[in-house]
Protein backbone atom coordinates (compact mmCIF):
# COMPACT_ATOMS: atom_id res chain seq x y z
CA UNK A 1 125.10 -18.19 10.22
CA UNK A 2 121.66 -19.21 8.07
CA UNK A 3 119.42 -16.97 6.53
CA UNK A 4 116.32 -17.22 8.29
CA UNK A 5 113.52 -17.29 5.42
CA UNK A 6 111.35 -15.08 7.45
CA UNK A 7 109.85 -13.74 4.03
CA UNK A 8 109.28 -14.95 -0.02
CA UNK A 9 112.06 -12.29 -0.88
CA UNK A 10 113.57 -13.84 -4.48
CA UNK A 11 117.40 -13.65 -2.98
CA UNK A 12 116.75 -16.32 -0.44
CA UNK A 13 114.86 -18.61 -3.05
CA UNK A 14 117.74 -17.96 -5.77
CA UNK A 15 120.09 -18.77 -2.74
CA UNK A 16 118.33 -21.95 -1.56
CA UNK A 17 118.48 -22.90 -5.51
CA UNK A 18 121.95 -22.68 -5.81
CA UNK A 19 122.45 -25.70 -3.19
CA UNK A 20 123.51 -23.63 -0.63
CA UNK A 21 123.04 -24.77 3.37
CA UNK A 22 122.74 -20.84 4.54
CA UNK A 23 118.97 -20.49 4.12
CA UNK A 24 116.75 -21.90 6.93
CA UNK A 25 113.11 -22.31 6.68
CA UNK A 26 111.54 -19.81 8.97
CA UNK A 27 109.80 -22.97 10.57
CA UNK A 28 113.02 -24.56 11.16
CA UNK A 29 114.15 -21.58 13.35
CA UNK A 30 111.29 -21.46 15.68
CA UNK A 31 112.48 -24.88 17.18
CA UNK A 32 115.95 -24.20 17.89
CA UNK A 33 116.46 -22.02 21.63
CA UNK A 34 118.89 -19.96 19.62
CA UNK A 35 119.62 -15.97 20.01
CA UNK A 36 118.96 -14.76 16.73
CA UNK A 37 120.42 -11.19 15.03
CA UNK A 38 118.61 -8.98 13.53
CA UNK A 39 120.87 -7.59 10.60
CA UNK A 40 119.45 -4.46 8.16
CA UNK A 41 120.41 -3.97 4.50
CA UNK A 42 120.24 -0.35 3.57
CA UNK A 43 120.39 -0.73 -0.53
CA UNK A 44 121.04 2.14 -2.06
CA UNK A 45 122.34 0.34 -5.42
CA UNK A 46 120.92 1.47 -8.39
CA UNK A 47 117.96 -0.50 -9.79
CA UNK A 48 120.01 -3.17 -12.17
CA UNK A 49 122.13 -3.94 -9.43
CA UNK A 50 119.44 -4.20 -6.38
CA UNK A 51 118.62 -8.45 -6.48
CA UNK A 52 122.57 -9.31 -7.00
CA UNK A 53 123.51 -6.74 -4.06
CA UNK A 54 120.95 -8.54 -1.97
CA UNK A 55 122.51 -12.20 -2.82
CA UNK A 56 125.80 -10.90 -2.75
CA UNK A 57 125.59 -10.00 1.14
CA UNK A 58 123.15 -12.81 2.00
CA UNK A 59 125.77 -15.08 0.89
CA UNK A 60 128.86 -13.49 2.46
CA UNK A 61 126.98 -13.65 5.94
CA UNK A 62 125.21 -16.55 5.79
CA UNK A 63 128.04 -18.56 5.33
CA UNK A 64 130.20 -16.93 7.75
CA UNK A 65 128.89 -18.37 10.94
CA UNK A 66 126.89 -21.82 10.63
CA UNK A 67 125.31 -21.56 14.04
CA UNK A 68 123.74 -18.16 15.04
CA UNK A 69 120.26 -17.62 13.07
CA UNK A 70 120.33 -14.07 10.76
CA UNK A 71 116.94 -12.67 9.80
CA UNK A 72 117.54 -9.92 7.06
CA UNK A 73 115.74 -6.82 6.96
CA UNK A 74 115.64 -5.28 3.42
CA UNK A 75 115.16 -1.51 3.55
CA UNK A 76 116.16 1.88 1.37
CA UNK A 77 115.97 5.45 1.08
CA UNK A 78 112.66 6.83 -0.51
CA UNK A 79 114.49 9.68 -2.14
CA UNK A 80 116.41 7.01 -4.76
CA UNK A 81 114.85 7.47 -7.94
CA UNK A 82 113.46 4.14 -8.61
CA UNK A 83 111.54 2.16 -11.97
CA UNK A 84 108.73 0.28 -12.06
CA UNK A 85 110.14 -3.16 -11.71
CA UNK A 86 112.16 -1.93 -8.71
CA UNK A 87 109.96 0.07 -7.12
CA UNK A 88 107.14 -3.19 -6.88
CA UNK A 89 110.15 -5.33 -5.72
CA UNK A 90 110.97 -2.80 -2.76
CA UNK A 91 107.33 -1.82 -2.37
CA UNK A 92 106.50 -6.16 -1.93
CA UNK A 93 109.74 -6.98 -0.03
CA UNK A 94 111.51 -4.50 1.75
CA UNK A 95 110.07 -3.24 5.08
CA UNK A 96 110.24 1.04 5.71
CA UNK A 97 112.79 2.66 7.68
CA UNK A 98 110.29 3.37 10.06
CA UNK A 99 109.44 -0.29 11.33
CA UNK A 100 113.31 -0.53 11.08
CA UNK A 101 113.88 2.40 13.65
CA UNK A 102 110.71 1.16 16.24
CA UNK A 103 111.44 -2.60 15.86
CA UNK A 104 115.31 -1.91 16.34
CA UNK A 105 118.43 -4.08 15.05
CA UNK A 106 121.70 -5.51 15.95
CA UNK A 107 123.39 -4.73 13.23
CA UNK A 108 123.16 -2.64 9.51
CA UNK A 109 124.67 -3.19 6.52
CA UNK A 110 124.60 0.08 3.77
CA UNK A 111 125.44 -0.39 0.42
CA UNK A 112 127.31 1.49 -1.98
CA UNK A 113 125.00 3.60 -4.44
CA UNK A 114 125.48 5.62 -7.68
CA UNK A 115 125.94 9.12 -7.89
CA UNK A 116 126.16 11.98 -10.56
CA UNK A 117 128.52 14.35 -9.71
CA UNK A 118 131.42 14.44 -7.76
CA UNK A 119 129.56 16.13 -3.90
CA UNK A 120 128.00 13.73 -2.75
CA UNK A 121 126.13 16.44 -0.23
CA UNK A 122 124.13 17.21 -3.66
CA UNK A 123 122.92 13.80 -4.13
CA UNK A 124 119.47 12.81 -3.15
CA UNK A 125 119.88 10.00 -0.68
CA UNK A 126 122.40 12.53 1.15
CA UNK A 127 119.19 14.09 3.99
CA UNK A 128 117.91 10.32 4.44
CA UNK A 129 121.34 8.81 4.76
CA UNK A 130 122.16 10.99 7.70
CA UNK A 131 119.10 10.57 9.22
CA UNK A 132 119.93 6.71 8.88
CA UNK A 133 123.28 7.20 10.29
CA UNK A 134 122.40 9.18 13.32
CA UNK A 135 119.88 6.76 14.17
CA UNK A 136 122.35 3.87 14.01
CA UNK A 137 124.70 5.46 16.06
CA UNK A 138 122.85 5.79 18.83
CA UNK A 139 120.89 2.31 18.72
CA UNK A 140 122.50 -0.06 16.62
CA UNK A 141 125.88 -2.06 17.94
CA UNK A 142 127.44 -1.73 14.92
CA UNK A 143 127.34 -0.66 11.19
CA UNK A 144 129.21 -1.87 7.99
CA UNK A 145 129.52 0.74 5.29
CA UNK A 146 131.00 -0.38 1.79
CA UNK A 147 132.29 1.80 -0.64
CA UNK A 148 130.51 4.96 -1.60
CA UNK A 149 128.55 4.85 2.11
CA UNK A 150 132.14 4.83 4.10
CA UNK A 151 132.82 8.09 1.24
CA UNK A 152 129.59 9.60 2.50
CA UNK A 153 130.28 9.07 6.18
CA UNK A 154 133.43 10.24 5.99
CA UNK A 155 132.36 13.14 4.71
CA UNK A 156 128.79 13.75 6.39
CA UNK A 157 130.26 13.02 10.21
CA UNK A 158 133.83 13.50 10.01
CA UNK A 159 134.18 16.31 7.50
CA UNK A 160 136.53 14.11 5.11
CA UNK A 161 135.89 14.21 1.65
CA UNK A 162 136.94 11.76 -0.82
CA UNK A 163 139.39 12.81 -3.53
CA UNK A 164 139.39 12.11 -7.42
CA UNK A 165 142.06 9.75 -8.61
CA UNK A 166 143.56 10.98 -11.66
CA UNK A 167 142.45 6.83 -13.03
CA UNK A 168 139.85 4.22 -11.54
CA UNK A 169 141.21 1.85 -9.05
CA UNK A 170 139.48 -1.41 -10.46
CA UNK A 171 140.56 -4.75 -10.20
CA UNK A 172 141.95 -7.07 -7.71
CA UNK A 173 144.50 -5.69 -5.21
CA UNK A 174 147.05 -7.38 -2.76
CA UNK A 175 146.16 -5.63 1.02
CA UNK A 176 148.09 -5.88 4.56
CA UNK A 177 147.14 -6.39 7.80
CA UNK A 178 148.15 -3.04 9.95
CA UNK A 179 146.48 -4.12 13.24
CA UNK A 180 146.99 -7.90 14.06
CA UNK A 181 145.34 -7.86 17.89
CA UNK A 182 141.90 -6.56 16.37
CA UNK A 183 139.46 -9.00 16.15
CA UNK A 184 137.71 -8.16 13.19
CA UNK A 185 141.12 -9.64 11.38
CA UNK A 186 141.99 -12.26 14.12
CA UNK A 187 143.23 -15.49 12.55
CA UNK A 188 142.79 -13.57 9.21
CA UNK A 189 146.01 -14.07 6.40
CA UNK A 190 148.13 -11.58 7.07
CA UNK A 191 147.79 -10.54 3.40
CA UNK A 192 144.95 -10.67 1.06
CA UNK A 193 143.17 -9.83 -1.71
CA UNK A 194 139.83 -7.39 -2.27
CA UNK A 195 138.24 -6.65 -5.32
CA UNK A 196 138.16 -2.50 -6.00
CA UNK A 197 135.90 -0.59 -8.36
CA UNK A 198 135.71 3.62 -7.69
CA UNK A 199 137.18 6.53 -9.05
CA UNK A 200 137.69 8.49 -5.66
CA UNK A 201 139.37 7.50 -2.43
CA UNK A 202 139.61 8.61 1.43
CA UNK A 203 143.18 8.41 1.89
CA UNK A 204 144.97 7.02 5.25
CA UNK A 205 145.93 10.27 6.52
CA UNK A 206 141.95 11.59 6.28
CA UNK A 207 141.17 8.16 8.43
CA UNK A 208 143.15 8.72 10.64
CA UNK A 209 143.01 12.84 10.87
CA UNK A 210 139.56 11.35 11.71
CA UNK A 211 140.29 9.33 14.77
CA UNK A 212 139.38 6.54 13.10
CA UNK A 213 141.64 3.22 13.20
CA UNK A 214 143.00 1.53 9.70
CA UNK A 215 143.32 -2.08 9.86
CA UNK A 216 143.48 -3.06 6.56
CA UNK A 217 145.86 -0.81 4.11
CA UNK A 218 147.12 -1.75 -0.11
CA UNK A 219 150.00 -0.13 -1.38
CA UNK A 220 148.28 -0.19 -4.72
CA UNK A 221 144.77 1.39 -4.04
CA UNK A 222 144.73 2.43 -0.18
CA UNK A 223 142.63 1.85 2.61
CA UNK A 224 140.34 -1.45 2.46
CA UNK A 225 138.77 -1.58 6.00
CA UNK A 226 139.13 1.26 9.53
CA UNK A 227 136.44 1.70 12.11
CA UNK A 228 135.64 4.06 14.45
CA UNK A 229 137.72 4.95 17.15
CA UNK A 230 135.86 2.76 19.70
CA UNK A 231 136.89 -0.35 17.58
CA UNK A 232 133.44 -1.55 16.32
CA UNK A 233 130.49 0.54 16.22
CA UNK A 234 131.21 2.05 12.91
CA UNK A 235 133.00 -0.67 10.18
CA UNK A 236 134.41 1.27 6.90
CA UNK A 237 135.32 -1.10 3.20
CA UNK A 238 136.70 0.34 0.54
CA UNK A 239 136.49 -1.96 -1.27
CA UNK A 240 134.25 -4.87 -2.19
CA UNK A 241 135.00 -7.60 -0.40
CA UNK A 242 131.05 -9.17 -1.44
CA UNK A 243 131.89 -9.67 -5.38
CA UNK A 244 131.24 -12.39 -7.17
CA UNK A 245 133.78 -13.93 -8.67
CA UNK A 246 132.28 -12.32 -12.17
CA UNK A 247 131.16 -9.05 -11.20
CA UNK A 248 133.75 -6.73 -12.44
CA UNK A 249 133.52 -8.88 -16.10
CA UNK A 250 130.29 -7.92 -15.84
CA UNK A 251 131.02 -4.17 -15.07
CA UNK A 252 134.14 -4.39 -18.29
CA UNK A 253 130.85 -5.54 -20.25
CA UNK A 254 128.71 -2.54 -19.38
CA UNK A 255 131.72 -0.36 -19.87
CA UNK A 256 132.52 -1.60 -23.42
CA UNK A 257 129.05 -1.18 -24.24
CA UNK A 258 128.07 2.31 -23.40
CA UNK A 259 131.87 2.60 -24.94
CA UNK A 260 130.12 1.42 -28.08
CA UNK A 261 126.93 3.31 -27.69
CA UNK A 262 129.08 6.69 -27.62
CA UNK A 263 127.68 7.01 -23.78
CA UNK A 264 131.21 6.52 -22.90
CA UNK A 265 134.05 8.84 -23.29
CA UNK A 266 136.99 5.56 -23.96
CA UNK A 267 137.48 2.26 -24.05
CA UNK A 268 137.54 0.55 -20.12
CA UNK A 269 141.22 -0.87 -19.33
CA UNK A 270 141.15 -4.84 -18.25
CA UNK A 271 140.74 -4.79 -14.22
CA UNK A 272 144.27 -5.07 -12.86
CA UNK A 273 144.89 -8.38 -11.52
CA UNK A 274 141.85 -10.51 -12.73
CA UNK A 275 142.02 -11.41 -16.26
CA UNK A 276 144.70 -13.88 -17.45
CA UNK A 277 146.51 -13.34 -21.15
CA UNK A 278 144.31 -15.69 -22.57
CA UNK A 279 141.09 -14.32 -21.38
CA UNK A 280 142.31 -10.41 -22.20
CA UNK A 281 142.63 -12.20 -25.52
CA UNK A 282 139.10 -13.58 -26.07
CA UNK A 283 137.75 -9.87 -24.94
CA UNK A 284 139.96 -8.49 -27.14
CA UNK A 285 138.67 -10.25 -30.46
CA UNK A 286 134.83 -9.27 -29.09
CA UNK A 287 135.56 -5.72 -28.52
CA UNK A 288 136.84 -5.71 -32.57
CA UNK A 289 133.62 -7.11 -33.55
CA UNK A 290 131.46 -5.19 -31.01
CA UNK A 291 133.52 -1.57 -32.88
CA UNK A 292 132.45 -3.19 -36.01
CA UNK A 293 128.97 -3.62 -35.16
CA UNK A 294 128.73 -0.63 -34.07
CA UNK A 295 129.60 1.32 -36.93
CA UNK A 296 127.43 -0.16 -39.06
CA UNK A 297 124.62 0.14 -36.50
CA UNK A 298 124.12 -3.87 -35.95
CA UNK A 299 123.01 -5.50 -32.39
CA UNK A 300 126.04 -6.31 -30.43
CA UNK A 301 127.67 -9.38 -30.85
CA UNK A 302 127.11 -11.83 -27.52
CA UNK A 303 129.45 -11.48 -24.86
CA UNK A 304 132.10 -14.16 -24.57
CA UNK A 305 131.16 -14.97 -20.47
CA UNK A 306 130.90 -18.43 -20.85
CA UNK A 307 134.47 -18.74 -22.20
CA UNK A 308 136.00 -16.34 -19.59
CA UNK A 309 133.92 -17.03 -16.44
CA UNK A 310 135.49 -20.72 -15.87
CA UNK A 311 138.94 -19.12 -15.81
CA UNK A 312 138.74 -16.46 -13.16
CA UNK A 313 140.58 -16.96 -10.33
CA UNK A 314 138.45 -15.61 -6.76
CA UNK A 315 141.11 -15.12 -4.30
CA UNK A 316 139.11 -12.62 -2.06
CA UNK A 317 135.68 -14.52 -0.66
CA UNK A 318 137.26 -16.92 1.35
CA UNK A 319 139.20 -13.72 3.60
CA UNK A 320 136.08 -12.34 2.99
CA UNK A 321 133.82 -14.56 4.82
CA UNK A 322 136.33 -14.81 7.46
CA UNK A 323 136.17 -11.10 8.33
CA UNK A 324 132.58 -10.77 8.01
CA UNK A 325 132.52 -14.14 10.70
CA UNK A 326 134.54 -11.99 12.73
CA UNK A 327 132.61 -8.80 12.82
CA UNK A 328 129.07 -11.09 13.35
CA UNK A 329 130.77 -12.66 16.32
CA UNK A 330 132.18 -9.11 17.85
CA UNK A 331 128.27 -7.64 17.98
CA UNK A 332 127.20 -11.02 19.14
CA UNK A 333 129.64 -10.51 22.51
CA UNK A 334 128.34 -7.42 22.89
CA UNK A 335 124.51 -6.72 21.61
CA UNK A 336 122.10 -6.19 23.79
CA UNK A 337 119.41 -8.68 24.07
CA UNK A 338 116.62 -6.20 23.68
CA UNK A 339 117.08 -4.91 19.80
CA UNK A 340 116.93 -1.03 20.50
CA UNK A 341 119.81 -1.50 22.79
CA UNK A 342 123.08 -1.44 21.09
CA UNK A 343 125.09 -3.06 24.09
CA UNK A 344 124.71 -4.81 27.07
CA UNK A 345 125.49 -3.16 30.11
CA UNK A 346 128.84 -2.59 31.16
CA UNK A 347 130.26 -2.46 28.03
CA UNK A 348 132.29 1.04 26.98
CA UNK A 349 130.53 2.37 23.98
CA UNK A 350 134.24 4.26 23.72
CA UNK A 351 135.77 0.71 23.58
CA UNK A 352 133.26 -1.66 22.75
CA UNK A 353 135.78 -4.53 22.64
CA UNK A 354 137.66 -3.80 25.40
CA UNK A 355 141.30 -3.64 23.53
CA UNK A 356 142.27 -0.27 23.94
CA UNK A 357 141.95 0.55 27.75
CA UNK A 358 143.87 -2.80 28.64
């Protein structure tokens, strides 16, 4: 499914850099009689992590489907706290939630965020995220929540709130299939990986006290992916299926720093199931020297990525794209050609796919 380069945003450029086929120039597009989807990106990641949340879901649809065109819509929630750099990137590329809501959209992405605090009704996004939600609901075909937004759904609409796990659930964790006929997992392994990273979880009981239907369950860490009763119009993760194959080194290196800075309480564990012997190793001998360094108040010493990177195994993106192909081509069956209509007529907002009534 190509990008559509509709705009100068620096995600599509860094994309089209990288070699990658999943960027089409908006020129391009106008020639081919194609239907193309409108997708939004709610980010609510925190400033350092805005441009790589962008590339990271640009890249896991764009390569899903190579026919459909996707034209991205950028947007967040003006009660984020924001810096300067950020707030000129969102104020030059990302369009308001008010020319999202009147110009409409097939589908909506929302991002994970950061919080402080464990009630997430106390955070500031909370107000404008419901807003966001509601509006989806009732106008959007369907919406994929990862992480931290299926915690705040769960708990803003169906009055489930996430739990604190006595220890983080971070690494890379072996998952099931629970519901082979659904199509967001058709032709799907029937087991998987998914990178995790959170301290709290929504359990499968609360899903499913919820109405809502699990399809995608780890023995290890719990739910991955559920959606709404109806099958479709609401899409939960868990986990993050849109890593890069370095992002949680790069979250062990912030760790171990603020670790070092005293801004952390202990040391981070190694994420389960990512780093081989050899690799824990290499870390290992840095976080000595970074501990020395620190006490005698020196810079730290560089991070040994270019020794680790080459070595990690992904064994998630591939499963990935497939189920992110899957969900593009379930609202594509059933969108509504006009973009402030979620379906077309006839089809059951109650069973959007038509797999429950049969």
């Amino acid at each position: 499914m190509p990008i559509v380069a509709h705009n100068d945003l620096p995600a599509l450029q860094r994309l089209r850099a990288e070699g990658t086929t999943i960027v089409l120039p908006a020129e391009r597009a106008a020639q081919q009689d194609i239907r193309e989807l409108h997708i939004g990106l709610l980010n609510m990641m925190p400033d350092a992590a805005l441009e790589a949340t962008e590339r990271q879901f640009f890249r896991l649809v764009g390569e899903s489907n190579p026919i459909a065109q996707f034209y991205v819509h950028p947007f967040t929630l003006d009660a984020i706290p924001r810096g300067d750099k950020a707030a000129a990137h969102i104020a030059r590329y990302y369009e308001s939630f008010e020319t999202i809501r009147a110009d409409g959209l097939d589908a909506l992405i929302i991002t994970g965020a950061n919080v402080t605090g464990e009630d997430l009704s106390r955070q500031p996004f909370w107000a404008p995220l419901g807003e966001v939600i509601e509006w989806a609901w009732e106008n959007v075909t369907t919406t994929l929540l990862s992480c931290l937004a299926t915690h705040a759904i769960m708990h803003f609409r169906y009055g489930q709130p996430r739990v604190l796990q006595p220890s983080k659930r971070w690494g890379v964790f072996s998952h099931r299939v629970l519901d082979k006929r659904h199509p967001l997992v058709a032709d799907v392994n029937t087991r998987f990986d998914v990178p995790h990273s959170r301290w709290n979880d929504v359990s499968r009981a609360q899903f499913e006290a919820a109405g809502l239907r699990v399809l995608v369950d780890s023995e290890e860490v719990g739910v991955h992916l559920a959606t709404s009763h109806d099958g479709l119009r609401m899409v939960f993760f868990q986990g993050h299926p849109e890593y890069d194959t370095i992002s949680l080194l790069k979250e062990y290196k912030r760790d171990a720093l603020l670790h070092a800075q005293g801004k952390l309480a202990s040391e981070p564990p190694f994420p389960d199931h990512y780093l081989a012997k050899h690799e824990q190793a290499i870390l290992l001998e840095w976080r000595d020297r970074l501990r020395q360094t620190a006490a005698r108040g020196e810079a730290a010493p560089e991070f040994p990525e270019a020794l680790v990177a080459p070595n990690i195994d992904n064994t998630w993106h591939d499963t990935a794209e497939a189920v992110i192909g899957n969900w593009m081509g379930c609202m594509y069956q059933v969108t509504h050609r006009e973009r402030n209509k979620p379906f077309m007529d006839g089809v059951d907002p109650n069973d959007v796919l038509g797999i429950y009534s049969v």
